[in-house]
C-alpha atoms as a PDB file:
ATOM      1  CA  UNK A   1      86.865 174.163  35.348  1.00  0.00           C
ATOM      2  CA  UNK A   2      84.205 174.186  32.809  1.00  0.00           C
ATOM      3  CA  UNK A   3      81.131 174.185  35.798  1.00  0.00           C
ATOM      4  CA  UNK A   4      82.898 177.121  37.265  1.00  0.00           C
ATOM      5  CA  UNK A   5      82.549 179.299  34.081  1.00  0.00           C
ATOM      6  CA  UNK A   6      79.075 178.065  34.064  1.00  0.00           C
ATOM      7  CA  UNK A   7      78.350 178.903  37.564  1.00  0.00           C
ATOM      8  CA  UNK A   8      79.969 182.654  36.934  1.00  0.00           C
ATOM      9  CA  UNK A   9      77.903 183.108  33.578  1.00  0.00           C
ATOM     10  CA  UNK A  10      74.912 182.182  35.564  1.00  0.00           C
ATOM     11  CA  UNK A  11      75.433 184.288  38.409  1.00  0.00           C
ATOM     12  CA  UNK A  12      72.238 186.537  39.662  1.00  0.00           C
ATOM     13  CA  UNK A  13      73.194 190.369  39.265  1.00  0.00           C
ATOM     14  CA  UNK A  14      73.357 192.389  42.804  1.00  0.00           C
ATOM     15  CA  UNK A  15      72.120 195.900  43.290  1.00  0.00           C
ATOM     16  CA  UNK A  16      75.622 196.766  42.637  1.00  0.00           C
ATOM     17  CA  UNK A  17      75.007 195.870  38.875  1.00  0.00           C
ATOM     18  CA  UNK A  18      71.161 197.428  38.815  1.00  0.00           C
ATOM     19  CA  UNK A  19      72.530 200.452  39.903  1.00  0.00           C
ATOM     20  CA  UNK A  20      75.490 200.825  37.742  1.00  0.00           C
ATOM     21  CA  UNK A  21      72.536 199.761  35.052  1.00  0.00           C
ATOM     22  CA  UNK A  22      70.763 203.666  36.197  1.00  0.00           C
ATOM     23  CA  UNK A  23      73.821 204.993  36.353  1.00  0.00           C
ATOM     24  CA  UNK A  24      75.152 204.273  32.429  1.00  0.00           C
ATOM     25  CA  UNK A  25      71.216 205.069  31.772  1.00  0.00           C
ATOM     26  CA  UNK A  26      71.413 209.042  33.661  1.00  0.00           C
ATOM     27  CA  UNK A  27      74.641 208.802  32.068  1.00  0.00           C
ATOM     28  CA  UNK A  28      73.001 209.038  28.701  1.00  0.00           C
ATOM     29  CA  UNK A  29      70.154 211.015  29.385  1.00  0.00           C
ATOM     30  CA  UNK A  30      72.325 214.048  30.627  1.00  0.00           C
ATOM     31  CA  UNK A  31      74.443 213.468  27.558  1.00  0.00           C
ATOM     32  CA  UNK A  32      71.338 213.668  25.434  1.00  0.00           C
ATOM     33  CA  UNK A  33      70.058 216.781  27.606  1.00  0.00           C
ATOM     34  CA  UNK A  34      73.491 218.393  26.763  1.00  0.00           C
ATOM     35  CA  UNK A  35      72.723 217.639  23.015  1.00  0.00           C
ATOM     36  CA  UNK A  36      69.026 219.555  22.907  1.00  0.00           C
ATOM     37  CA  UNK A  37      71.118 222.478  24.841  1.00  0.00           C
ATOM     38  CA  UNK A  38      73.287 222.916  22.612  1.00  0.00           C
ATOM     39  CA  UNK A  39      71.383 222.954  19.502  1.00  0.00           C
ATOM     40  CA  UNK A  40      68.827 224.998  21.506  1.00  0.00           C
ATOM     41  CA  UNK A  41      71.350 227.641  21.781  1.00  0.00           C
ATOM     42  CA  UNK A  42      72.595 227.406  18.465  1.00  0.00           C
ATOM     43  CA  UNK A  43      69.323 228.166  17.139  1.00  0.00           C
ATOM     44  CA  UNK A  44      68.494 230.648  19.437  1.00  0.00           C
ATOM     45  CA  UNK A  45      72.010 232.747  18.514  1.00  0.00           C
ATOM     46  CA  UNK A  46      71.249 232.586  14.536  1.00  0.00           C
ATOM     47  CA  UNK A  47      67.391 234.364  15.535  1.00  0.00           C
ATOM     48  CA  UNK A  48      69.444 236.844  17.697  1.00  0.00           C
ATOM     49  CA  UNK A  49      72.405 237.415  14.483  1.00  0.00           C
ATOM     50  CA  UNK A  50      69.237 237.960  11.949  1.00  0.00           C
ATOM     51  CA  UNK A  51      67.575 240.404  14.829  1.00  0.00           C
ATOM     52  CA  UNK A  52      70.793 242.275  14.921  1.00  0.00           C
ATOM     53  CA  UNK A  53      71.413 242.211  11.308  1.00  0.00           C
ATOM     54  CA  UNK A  54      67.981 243.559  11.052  1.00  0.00           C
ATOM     55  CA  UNK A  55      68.391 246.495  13.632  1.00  0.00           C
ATOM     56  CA  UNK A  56      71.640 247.334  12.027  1.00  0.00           C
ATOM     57  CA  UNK A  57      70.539 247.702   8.547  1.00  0.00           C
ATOM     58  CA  UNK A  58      70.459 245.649   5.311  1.00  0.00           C
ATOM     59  CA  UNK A  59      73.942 246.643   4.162  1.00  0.00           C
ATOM     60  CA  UNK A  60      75.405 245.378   7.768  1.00  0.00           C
ATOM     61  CA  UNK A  61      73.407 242.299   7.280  1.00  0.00           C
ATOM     62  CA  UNK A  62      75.623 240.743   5.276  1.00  0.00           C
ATOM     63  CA  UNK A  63      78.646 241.328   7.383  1.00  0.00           C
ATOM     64  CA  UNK A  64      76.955 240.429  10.314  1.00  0.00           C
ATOM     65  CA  UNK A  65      75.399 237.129   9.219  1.00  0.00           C
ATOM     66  CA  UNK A  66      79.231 235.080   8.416  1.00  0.00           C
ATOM     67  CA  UNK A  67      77.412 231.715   8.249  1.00  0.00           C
ATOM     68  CA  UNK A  68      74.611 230.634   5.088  1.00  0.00           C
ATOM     69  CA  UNK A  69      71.839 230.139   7.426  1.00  0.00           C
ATOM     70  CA  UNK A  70      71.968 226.609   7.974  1.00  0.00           C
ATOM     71  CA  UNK A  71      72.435 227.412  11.866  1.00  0.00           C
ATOM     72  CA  UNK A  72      68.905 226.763  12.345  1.00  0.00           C
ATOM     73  CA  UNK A  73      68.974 223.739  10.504  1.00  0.00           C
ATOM     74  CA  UNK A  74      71.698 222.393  12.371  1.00  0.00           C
ATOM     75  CA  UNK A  75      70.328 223.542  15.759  1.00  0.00           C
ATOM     76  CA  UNK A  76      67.215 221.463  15.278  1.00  0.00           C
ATOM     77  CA  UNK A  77      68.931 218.086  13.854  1.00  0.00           C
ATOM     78  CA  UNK A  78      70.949 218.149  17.481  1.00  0.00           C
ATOM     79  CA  UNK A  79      67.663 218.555  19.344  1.00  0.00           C
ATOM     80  CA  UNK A  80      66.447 215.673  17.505  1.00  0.00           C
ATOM     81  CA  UNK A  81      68.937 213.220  18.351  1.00  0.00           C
ATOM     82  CA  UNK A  82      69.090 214.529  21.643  1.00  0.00           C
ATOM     83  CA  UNK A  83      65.578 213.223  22.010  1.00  0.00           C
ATOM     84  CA  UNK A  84      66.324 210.068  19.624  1.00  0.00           C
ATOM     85  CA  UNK A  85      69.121 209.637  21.969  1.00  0.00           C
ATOM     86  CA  UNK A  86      66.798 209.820  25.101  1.00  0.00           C
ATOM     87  CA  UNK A  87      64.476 207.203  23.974  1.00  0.00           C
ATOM     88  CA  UNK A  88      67.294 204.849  22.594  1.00  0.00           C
ATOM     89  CA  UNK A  89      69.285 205.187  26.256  1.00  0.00           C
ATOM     90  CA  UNK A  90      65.500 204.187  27.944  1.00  0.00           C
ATOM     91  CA  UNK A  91      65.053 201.141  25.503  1.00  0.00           C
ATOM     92  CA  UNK A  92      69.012 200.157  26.129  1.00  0.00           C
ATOM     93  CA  UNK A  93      68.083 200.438  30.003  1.00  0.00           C
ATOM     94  CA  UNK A  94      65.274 198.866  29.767  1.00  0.00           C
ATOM     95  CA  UNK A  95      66.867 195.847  27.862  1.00  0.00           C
ATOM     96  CA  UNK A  96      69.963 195.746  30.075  1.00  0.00           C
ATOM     97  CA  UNK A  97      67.455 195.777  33.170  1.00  0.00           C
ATOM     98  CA  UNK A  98      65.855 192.656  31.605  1.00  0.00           C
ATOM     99  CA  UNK A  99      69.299 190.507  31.396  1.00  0.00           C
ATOM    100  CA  UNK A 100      70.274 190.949  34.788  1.00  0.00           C
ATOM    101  CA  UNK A 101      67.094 189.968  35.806  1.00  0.00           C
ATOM    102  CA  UNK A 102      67.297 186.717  33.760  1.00  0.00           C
ATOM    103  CA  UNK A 103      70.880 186.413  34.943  1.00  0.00           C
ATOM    104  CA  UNK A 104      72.217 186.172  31.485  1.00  0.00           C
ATOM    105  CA  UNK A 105      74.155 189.775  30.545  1.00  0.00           C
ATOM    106  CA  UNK A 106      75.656 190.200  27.335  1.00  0.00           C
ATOM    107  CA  UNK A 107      77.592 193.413  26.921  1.00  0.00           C
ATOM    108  CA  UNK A 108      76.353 195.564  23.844  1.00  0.00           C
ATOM    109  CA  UNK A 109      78.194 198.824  22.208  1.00  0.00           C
ATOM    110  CA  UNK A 110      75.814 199.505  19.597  1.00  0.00           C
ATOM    111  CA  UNK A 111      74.535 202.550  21.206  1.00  0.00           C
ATOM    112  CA  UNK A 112      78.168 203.914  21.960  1.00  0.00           C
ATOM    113  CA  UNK A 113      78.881 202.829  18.143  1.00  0.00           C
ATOM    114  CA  UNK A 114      75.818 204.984  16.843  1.00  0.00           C
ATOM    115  CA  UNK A 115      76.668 208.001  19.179  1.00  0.00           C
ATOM    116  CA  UNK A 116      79.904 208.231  18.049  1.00  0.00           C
ATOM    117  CA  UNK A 117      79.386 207.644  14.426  1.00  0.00           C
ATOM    118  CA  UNK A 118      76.543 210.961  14.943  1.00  0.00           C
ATOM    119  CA  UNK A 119      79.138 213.113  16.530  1.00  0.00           C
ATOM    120  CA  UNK A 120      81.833 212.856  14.184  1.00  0.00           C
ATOM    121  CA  UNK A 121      79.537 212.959  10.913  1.00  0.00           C
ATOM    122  CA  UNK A 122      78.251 216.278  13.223  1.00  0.00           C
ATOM    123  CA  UNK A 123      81.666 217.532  13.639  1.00  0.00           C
ATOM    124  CA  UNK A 124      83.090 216.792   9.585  1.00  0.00           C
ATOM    125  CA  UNK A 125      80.125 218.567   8.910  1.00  0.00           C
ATOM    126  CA  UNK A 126      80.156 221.432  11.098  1.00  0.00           C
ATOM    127  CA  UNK A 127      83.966 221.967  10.013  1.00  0.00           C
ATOM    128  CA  UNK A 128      82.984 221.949   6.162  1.00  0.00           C
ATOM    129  CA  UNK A 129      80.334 224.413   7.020  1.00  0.00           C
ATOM    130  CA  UNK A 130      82.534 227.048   9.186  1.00  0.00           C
ATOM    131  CA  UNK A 131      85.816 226.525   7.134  1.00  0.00           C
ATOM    132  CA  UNK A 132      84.353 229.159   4.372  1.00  0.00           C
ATOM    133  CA  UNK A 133      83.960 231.315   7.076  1.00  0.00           C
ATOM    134  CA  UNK A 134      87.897 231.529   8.179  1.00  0.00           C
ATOM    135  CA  UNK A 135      89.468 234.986   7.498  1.00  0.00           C
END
């Protein structure tokens, strides 16, 4: 009994399992491409709220612009892990691609872990920053 869970540990990964591998890896990368969107559009809308603030007048400025200006901040922080997220998906790949090689895969979540950990820190902090802004 104990050879046969040997045997199966050892087993040589198919092209089922390297392309599964690509998969989980595109998987990622359009997830990370969805992340440098977003925050790509979120700093594009606070230019184009100041631009209208700033064709309306000063006085409408105010009224216009609800949020403290930290759009742009925010904005660039997701592009940034977008991109962090890119590279860590490649290295994850890469190191996945290695194991099934060597025929000796050992499952991982740290990069599902991190991911998630980001996007709810992202959303607590989002919520904090648009709860002031709730008429």
């Amino acid at each position: 009994m104990d050879n046969n869970t040997d045997i199966a540990a050892k087993k040589t990964a198919g092209p089922a399992d390297h392309l599964a591998n690509e998969r989980t890896f595109l998987a990622w990368i359009r997830t990370s491409i969805a992340l440098m969107g977003f925050g790509f559009v979120i700093v594009k809308f606070a230019l184009f709220i100041k631009q209208i603030g700033i064709v309306l007048g000063e006085k409408t400025n105010s009224a216009v612009s609800t949020g403290r200006g930290y759009s742009v901040i925010i904005g660039v922080i997701m592009v940034a892990l977008g991109a962090i997220m890119a590279v860590l998906a490649f290295w994850r790949y890469r190191a996945i691609e290695k194991q099934l090689k060597s025929g000796s895969f050992f499952p991982s979540q740290w990069l599902s872990v991190v991911v998630t950990i980001s996007i709810v820190a992202g959303s607590i902090l989002l919520v904090i920053y648009l709860l002031p802004n709730i008429k």
